[in-house]
C-alpha atoms as a PDB file:
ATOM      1  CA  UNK A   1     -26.026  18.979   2.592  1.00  0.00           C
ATOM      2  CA  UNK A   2     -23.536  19.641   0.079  1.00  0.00           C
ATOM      3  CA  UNK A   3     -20.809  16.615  -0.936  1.00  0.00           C
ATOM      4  CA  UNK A   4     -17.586  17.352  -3.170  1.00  0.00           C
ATOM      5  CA  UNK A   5     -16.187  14.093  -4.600  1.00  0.00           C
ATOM      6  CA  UNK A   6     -12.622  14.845  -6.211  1.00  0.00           C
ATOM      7  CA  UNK A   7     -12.495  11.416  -7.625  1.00  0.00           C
ATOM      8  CA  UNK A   8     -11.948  10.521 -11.612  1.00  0.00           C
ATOM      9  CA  UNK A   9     -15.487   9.171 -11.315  1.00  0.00           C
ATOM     10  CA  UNK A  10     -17.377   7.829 -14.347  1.00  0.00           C
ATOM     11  CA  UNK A  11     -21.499   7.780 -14.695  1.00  0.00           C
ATOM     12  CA  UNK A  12     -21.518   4.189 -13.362  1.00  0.00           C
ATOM     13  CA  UNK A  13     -19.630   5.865 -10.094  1.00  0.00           C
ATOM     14  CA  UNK A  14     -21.860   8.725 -10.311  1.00  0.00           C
ATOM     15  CA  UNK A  15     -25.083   6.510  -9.341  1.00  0.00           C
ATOM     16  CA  UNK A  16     -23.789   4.368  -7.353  1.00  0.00           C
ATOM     17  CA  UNK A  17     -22.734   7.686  -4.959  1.00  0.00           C
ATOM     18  CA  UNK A  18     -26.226   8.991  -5.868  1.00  0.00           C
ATOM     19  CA  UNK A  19     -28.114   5.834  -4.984  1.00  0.00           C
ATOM     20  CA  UNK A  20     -26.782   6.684  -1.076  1.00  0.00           C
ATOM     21  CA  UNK A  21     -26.667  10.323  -1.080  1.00  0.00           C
ATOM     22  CA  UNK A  22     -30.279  10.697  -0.665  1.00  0.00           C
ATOM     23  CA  UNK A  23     -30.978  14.417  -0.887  1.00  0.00           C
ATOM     24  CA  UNK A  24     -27.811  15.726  -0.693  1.00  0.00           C
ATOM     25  CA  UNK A  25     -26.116  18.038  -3.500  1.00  0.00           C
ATOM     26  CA  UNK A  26     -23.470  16.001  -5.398  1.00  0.00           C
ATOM     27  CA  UNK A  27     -20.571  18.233  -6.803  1.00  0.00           C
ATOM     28  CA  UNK A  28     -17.955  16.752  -9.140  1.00  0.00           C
ATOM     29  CA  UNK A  29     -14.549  18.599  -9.288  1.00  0.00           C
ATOM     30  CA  UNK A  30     -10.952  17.022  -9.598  1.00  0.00           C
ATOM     31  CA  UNK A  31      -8.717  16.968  -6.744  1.00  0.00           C
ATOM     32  CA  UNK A  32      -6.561  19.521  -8.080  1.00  0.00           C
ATOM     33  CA  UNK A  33      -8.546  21.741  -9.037  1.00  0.00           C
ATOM     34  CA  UNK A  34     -10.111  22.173  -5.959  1.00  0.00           C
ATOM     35  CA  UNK A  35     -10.031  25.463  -4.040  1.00  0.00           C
ATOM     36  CA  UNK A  36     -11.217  27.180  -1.000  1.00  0.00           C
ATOM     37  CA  UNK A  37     -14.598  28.435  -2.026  1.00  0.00           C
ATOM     38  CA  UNK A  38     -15.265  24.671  -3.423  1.00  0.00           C
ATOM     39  CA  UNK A  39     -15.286  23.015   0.177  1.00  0.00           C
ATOM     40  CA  UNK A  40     -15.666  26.224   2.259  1.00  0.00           C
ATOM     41  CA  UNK A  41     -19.985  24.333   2.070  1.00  0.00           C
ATOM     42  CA  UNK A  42     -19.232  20.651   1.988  1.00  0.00           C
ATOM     43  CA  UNK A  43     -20.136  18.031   4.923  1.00  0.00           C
ATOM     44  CA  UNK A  44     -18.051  15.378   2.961  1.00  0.00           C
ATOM     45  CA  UNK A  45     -15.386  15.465   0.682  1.00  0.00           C
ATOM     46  CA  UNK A  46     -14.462  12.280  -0.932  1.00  0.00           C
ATOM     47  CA  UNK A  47     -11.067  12.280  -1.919  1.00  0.00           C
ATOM     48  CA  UNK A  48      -7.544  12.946  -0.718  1.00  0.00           C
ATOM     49  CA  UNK A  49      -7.968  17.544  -0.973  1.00  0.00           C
ATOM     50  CA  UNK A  50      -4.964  19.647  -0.432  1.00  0.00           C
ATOM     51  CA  UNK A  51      -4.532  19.457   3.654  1.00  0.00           C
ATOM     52  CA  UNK A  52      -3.825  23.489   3.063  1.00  0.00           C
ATOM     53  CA  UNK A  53      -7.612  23.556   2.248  1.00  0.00           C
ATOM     54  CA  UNK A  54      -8.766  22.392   5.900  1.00  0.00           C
ATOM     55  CA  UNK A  55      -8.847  25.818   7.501  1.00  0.00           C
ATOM     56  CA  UNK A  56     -11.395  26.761   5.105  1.00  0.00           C
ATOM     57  CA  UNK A  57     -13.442  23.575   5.497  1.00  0.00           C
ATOM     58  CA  UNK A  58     -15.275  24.573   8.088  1.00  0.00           C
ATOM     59  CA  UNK A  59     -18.797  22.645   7.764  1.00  0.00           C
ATOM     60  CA  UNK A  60     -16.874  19.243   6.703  1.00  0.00           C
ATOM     61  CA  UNK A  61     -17.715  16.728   9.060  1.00  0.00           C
ATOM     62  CA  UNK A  62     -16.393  13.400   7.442  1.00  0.00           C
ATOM     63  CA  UNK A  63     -13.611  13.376   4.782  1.00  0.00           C
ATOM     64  CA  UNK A  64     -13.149   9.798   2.771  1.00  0.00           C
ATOM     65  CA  UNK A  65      -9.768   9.266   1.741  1.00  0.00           C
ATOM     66  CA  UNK A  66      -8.926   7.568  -1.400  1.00  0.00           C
ATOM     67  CA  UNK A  67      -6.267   6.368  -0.241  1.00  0.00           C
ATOM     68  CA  UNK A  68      -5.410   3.693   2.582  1.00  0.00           C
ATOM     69  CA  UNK A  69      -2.899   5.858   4.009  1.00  0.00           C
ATOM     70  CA  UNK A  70      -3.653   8.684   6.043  1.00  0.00           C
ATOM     71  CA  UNK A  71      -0.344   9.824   6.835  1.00  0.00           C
ATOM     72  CA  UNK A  72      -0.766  13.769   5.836  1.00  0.00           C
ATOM     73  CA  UNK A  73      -3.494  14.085   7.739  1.00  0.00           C
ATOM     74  CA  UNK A  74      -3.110  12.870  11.394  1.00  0.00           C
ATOM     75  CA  UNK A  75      -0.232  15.395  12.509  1.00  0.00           C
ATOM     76  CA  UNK A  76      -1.237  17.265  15.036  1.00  0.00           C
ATOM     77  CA  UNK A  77      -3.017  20.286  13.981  1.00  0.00           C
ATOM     78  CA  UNK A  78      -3.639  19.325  10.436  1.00  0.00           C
ATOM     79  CA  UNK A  79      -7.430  17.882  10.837  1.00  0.00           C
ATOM     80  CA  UNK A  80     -10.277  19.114  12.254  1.00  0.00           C
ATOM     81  CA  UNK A  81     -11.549  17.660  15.889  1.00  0.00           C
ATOM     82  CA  UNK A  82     -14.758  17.778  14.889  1.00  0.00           C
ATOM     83  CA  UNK A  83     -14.896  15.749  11.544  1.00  0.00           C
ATOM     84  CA  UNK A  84     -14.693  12.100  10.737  1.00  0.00           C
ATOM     85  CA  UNK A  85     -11.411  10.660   9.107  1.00  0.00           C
ATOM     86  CA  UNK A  86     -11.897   6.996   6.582  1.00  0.00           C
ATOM     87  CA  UNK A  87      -9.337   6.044   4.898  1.00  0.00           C
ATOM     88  CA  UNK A  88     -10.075   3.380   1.864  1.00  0.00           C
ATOM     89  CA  UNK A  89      -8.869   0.517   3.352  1.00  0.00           C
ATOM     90  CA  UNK A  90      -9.779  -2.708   1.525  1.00  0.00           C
ATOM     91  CA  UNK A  91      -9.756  -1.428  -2.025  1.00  0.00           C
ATOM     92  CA  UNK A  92      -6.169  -2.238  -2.995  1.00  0.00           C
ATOM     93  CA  UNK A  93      -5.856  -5.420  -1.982  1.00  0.00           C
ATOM     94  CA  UNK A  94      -6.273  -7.187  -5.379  1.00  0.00           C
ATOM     95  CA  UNK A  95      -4.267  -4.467  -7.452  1.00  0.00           C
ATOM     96  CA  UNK A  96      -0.803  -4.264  -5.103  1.00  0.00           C
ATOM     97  CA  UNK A  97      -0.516  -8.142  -4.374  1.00  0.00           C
ATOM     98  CA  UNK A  98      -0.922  -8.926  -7.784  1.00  0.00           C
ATOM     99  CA  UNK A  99       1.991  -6.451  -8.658  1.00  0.00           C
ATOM    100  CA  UNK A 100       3.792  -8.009  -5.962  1.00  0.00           C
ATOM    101  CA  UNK A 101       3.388 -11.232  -7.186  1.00  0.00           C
ATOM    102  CA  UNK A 102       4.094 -10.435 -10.926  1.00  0.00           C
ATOM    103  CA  UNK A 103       7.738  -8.659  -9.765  1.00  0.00           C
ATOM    104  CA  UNK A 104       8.303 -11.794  -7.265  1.00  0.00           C
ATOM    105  CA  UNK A 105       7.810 -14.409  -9.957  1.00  0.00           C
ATOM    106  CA  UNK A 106       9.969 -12.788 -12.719  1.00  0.00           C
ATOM    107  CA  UNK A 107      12.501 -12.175 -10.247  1.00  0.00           C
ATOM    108  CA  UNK A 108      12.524 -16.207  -8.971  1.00  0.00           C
ATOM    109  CA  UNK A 109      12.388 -16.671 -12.874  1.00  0.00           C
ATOM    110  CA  UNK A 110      14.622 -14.766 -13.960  1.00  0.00           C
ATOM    111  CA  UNK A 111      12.441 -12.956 -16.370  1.00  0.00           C
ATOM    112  CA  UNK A 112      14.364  -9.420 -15.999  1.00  0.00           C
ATOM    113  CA  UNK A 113      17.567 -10.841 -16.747  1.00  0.00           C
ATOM    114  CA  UNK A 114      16.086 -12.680 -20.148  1.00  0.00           C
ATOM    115  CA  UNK A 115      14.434 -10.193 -21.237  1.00  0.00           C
ATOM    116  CA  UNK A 116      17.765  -7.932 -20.717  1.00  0.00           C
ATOM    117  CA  UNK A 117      19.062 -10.730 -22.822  1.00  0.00           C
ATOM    118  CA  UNK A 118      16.645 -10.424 -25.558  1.00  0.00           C
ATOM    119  CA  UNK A 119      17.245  -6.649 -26.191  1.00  0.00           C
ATOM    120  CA  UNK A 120      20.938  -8.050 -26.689  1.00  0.00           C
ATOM    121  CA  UNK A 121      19.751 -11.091 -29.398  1.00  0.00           C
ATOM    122  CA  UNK A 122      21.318 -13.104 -26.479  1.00  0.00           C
ATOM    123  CA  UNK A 123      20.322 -16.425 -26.855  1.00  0.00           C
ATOM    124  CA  UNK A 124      21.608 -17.960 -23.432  1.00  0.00           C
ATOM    125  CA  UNK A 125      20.700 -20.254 -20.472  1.00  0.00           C
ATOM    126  CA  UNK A 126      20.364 -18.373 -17.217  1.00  0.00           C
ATOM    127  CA  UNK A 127      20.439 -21.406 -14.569  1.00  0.00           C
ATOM    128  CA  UNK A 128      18.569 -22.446 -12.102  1.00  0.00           C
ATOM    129  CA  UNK A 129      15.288 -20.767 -10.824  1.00  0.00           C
ATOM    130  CA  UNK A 130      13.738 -20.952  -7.693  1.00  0.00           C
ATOM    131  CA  UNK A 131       9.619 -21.720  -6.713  1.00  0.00           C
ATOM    132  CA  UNK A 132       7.177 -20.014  -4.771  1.00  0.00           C
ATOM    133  CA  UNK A 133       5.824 -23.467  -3.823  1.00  0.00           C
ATOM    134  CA  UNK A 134       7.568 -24.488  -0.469  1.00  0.00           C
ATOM    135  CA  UNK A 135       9.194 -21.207   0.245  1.00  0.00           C
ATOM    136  CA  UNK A 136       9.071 -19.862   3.308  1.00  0.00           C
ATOM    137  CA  UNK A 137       6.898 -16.484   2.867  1.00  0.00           C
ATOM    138  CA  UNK A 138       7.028 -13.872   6.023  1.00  0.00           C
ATOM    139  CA  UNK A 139       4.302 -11.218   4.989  1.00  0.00           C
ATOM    140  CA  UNK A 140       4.866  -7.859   7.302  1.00  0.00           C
ATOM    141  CA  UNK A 141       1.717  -6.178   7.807  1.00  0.00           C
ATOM    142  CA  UNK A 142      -1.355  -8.370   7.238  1.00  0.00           C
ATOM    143  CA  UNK A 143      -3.506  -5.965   6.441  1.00  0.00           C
ATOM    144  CA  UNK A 144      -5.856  -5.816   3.607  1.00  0.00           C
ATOM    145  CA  UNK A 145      -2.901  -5.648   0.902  1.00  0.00           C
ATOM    146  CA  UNK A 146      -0.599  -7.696   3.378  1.00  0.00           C
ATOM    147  CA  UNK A 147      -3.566 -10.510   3.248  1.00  0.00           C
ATOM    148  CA  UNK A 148      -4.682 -10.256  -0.041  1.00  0.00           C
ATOM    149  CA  UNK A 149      -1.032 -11.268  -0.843  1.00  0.00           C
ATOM    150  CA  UNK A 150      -0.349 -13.979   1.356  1.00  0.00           C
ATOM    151  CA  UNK A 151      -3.711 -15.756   0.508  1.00  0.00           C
ATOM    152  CA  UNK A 152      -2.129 -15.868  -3.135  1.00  0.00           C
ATOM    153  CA  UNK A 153       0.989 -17.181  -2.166  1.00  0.00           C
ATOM    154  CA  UNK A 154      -0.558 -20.035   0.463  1.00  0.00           C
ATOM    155  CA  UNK A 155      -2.873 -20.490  -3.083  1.00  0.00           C
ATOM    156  CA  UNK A 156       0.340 -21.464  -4.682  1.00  0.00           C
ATOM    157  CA  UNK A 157       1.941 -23.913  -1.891  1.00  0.00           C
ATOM    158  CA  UNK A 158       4.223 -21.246  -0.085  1.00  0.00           C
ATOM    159  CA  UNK A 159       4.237 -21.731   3.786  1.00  0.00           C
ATOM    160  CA  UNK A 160       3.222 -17.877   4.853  1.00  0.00           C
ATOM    161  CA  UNK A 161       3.759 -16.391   8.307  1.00  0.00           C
ATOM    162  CA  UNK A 162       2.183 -13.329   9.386  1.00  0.00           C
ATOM    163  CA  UNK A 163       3.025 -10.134  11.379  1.00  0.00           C
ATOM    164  CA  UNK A 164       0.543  -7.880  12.354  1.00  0.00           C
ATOM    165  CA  UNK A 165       0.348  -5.116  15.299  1.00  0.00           C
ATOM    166  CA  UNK A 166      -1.964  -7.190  17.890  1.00  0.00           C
ATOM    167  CA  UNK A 167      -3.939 -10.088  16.636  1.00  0.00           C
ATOM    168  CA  UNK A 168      -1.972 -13.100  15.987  1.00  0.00           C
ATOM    169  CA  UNK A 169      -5.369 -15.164  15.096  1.00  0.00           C
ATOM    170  CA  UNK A 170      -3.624 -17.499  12.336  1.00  0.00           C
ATOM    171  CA  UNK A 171      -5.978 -17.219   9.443  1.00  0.00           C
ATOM    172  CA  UNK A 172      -6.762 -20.462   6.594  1.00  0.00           C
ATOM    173  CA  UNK A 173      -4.336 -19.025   4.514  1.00  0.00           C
ATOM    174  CA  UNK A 174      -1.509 -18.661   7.453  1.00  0.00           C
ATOM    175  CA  UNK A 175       0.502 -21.096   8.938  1.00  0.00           C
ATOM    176  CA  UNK A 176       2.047 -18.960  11.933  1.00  0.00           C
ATOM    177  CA  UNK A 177       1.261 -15.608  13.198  1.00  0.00           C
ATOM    178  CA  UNK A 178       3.075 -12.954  15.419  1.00  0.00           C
ATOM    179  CA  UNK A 179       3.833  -9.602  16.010  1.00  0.00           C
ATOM    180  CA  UNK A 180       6.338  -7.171  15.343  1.00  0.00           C
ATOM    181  CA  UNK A 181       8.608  -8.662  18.554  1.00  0.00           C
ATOM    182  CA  UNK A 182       9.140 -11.791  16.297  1.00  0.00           C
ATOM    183  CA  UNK A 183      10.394  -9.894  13.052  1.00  0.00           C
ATOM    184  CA  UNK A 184      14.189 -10.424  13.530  1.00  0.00           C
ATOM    185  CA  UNK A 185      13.150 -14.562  14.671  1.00  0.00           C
ATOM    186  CA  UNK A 186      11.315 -14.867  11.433  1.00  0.00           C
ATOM    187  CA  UNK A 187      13.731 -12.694   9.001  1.00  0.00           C
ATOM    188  CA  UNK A 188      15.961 -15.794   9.526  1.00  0.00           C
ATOM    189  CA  UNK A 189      13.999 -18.142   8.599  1.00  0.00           C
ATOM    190  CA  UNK A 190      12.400 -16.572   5.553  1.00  0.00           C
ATOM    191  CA  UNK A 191      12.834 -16.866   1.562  1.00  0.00           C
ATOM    192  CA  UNK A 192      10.677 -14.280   0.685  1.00  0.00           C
ATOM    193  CA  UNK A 193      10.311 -10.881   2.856  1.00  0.00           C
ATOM    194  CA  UNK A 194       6.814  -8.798   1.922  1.00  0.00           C
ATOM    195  CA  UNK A 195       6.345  -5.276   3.616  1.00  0.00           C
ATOM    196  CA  UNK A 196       2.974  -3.325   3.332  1.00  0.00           C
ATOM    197  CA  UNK A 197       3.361  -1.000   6.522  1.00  0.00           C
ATOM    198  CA  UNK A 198       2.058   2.343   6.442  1.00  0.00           C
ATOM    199  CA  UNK A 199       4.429   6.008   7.030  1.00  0.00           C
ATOM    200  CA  UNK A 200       4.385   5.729  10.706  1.00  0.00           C
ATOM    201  CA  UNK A 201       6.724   6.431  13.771  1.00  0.00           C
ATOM    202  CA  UNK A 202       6.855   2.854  14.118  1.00  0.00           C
ATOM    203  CA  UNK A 203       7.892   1.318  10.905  1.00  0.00           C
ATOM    204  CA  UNK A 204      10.600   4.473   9.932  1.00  0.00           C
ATOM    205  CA  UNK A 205      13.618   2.887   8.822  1.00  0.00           C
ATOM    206  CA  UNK A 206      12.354  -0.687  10.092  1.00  0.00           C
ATOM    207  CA  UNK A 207      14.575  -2.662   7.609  1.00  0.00           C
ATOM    208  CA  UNK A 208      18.152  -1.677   7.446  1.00  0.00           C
ATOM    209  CA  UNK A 209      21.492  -2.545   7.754  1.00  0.00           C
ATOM    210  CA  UNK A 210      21.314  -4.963  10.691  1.00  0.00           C
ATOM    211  CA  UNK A 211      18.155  -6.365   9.482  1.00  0.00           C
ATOM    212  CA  UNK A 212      19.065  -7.115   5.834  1.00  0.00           C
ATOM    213  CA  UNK A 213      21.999  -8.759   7.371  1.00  0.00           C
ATOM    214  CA  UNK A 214      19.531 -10.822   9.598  1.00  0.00           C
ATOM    215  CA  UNK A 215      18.134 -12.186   6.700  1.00  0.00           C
ATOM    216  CA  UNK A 216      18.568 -15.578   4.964  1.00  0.00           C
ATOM    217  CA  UNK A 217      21.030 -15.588   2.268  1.00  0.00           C
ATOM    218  CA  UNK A 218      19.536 -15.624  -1.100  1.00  0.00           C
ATOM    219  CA  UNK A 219      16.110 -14.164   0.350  1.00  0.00           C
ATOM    220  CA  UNK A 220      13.928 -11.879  -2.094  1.00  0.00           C
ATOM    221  CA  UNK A 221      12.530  -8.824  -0.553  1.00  0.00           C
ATOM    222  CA  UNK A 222       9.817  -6.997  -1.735  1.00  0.00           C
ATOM    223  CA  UNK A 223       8.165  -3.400  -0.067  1.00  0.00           C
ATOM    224  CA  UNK A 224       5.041  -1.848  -1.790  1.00  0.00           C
ATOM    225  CA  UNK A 225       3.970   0.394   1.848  1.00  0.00           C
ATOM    226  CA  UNK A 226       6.082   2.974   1.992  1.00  0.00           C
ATOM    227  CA  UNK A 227       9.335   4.118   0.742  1.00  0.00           C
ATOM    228  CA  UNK A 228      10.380   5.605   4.678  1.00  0.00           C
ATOM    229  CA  UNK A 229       9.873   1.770   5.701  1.00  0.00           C
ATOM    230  CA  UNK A 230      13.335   0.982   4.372  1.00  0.00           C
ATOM    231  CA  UNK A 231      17.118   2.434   4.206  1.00  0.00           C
ATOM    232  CA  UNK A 232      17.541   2.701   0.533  1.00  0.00           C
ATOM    233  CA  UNK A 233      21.467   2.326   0.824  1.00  0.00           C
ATOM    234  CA  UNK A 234      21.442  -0.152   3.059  1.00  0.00           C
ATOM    235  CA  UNK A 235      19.353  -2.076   0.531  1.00  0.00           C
ATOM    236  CA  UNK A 236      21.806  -1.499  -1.974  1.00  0.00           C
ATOM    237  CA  UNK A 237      24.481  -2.898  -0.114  1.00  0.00           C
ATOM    238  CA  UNK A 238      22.697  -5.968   0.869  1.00  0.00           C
ATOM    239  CA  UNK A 239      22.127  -6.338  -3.240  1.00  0.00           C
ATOM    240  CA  UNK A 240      25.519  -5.555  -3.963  1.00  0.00           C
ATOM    241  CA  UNK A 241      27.187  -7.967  -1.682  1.00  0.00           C
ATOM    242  CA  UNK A 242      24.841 -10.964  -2.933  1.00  0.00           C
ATOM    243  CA  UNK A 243      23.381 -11.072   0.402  1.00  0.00           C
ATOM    244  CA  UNK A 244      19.837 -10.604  -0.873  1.00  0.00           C
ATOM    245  CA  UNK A 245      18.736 -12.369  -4.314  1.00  0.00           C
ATOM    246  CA  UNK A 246      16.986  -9.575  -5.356  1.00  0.00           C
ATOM    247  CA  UNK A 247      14.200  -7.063  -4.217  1.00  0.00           C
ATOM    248  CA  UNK A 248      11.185  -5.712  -5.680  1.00  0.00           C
ATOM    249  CA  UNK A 249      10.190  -2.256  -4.238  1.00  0.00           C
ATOM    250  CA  UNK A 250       7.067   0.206  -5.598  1.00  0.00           C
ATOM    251  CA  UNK A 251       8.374   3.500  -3.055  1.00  0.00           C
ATOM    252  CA  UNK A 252      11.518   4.494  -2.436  1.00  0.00           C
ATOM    253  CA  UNK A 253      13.216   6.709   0.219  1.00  0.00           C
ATOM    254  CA  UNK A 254      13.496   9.753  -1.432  1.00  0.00           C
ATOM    255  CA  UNK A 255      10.392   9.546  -3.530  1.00  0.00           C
ATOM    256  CA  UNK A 256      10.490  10.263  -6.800  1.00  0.00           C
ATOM    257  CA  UNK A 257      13.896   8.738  -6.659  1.00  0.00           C
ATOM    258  CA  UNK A 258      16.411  11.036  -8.330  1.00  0.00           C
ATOM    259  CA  UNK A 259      17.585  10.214 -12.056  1.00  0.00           C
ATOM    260  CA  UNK A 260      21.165   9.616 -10.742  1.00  0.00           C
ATOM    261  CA  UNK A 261      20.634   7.944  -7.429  1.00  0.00           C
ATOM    262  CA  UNK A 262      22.247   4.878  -7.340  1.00  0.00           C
ATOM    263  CA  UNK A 263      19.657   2.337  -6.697  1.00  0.00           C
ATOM    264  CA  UNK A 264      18.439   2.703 -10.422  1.00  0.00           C
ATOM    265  CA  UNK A 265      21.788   1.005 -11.091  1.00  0.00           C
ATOM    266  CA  UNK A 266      21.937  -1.646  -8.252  1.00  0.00           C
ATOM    267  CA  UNK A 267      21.739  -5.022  -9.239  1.00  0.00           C
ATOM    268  CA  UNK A 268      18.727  -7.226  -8.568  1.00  0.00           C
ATOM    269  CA  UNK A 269      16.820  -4.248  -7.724  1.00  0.00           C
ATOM    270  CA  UNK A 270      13.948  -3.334  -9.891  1.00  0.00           C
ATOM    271  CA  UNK A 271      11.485  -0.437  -9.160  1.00  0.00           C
ATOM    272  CA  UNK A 272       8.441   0.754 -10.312  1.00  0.00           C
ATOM    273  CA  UNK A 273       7.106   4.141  -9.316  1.00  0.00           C
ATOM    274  CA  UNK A 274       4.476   3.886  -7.253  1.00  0.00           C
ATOM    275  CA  UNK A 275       1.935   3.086  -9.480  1.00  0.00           C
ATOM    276  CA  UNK A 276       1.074  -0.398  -8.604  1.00  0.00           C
ATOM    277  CA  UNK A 277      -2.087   1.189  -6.803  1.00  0.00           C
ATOM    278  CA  UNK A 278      -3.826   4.412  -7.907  1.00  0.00           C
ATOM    279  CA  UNK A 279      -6.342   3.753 -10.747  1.00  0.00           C
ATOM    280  CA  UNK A 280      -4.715   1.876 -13.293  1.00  0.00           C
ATOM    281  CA  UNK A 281      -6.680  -1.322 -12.100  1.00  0.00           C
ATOM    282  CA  UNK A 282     -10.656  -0.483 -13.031  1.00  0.00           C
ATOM    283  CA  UNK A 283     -11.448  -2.598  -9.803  1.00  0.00           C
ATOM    284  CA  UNK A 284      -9.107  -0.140  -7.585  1.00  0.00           C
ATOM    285  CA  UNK A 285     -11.374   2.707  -8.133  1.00  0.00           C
ATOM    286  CA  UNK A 286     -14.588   0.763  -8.238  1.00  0.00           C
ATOM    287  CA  UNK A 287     -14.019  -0.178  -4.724  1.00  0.00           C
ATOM    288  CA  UNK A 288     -13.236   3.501  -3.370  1.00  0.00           C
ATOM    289  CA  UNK A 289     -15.942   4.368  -4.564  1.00  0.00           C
ATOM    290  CA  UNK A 290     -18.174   1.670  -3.030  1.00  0.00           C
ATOM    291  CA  UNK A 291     -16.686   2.310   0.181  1.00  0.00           C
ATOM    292  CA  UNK A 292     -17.465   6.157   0.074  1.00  0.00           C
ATOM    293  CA  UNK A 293     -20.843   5.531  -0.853  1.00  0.00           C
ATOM    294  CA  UNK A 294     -21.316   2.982   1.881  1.00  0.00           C
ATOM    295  CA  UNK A 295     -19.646   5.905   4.305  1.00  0.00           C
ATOM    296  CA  UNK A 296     -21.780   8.514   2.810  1.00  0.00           C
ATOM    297  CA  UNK A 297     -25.501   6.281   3.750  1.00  0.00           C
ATOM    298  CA  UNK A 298     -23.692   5.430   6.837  1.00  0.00           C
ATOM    299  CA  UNK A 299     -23.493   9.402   7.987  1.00  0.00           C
ATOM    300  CA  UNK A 300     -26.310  10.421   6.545  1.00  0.00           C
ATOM    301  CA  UNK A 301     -28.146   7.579   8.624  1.00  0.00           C
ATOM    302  CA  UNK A 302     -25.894   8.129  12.098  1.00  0.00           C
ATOM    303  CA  UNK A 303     -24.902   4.254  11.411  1.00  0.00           C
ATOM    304  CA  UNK A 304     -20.654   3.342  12.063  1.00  0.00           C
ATOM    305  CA  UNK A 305     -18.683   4.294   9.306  1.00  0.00           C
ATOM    306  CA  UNK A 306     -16.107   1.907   7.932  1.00  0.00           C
ATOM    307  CA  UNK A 307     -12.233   2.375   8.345  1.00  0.00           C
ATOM    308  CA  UNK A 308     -11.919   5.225  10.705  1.00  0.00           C
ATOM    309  CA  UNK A 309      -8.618   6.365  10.958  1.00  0.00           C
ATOM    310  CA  UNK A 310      -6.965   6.069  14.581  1.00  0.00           C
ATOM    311  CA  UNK A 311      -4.600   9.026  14.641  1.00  0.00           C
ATOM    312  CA  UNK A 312      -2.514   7.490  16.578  1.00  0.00           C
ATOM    313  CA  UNK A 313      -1.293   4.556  14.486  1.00  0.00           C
ATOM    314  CA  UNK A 314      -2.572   5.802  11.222  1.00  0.00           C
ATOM    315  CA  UNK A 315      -4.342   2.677  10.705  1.00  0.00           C
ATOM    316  CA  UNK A 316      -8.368   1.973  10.436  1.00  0.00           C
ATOM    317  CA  UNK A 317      -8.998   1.542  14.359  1.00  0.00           C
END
């Protein structure tokens, strides 16, 4: 059995993948370098290959995603019926929620604004700041990230409701749960929006217009899923009109966001480019790999693999 791993993976990586590979034959090969005759013999891939390289994959029985969205893959006729799709759910968690939180506190903080001051010697009060402790905290999608985020903001005395797609088991660090038929009930009530949804169907322009208007004056919204999840303009408006206090957003709608679009210039509004995942956390990669090499045992053994991907939803099922 042949495995190509695409992955940026050090020696540590390398045995921990060997450790649960048994005898299969390990092949190391960036992502982008990868070509036909490279998969055209490999049962597994682990990482996110070129979906124009499928055709030619034609013994691959399981590819493991480095990523927790699977959006590229589950249109019909991209993936192979036969093979096994696992996304890496549960290795981001700790990465994007800490971004979240660092952009949510120097927003609240005014940190952006002082340290626009300091490039101007501008020695100069600001006003009053607001607190994560007491807020009201609506996370949307309580997923792994979702989760990981709200447990840090219950950690620092915010009251946290949850939205998730079916379960609305309230967890310790929850105080209400619902589903999506609550959003516009809770977007009322709520200092501090937090979106993690995936690309789907379902969450495609989800927050525009009507429901930045539907939220609390003065609320901070913050989206690290995806960049389709949200009307750009409309967010712009809902800045520019003091509506909104300010948002926080890692993916835009388009993505890269042009040079002379006008959200660079919107006020309140401060992006990063979708880097608050990938690798630049050590952690972040040290758990994709863990869960490949825990899918890869799994396989090889004919045990359940972790975080199949439902094609339907384009979450884990």
């Amino acid at each position: 059995m042949q495995i190509v791993v695409g992955l940026p993976v050090n020696e540590k990586h390398k045995k921990v993948l060997a450790s649960h590979a048994g005898n299969a034959q390990l092949v190391y090969k960036p992502l982008k370098e990868l070509t036909a005759p490279d998969i055209m013999d490999a049962e597994i891939v682990v990482g996110n290959m070129d979906k124009t390289l499928l055709p030619y994959a034609q013994k691959l029985r399981l590819l493991q995603l480095n990523s927790a969205g699977a959006d590229a893959y589950i249109k019909p006729g991209v993936f192979p019926g036969n093979a096994f799709l696992c996304n890496a759910t549960g290795a981001y968690g700790l990465a994007l929620s800490e971004h979240m939180l660092g952009m949510l506190l120097a927003m609240m903080k005014k940190l952006y604004l002082y340290y626009d001051n300091q490039k101007q010697g501008l020695w100069q009060d600001e006003g009053p700041v607001t607190s994560i402790y007491g807020a009201k905290v609506l996370v949307v999608g309580m997923g792994n990230i979702g989760s990981t985020f709200a447990e840090k903001a219950h950690a620092l005395g915010a009251h946290v409701t949850g939205i998730k797609r079916r379960s609305t088991t309230v967890p310790p660090y929850a105080d209400a749960m619902g589903t999506m038929e609550h959003l516009d009930e809770y977007l009322s009530q709520s200092d501090i929006i937090v979106t993690s949804l995936p690309g789907t169907a379902a969450t495609l322009h989800l927050f525009n217009k009507e429901r930045f208007t539907a939220m609390k004056q003065g609320a901070y919204f913050l989206n690290i899923g995806r960049g389709s999840a949200v009307v750009t303009d409309d967010l712009c408006a809902a800045l520019k009109d003091g509506h909104l206090a300010g948002a926080a957003v890692d993916v835009t709608e388009p993505e890269p966001l042009p040079q002379n679009h006008p959200a660079w210039h919107t006020p309140n509004l401060y992006i990063t480019p979708h880097i608050s995942g990938q690798y630049h956390l050590a952690a972040t990669l040290d758990n994709i790999v863990n869960i490949a090499a825990e899918n890869i045992a799994a396989y090889m053994n004919n045990k359940p693999l972790r975080n199949i991907v439902d094609f339907t939803t384009g979450y884990k099922k």
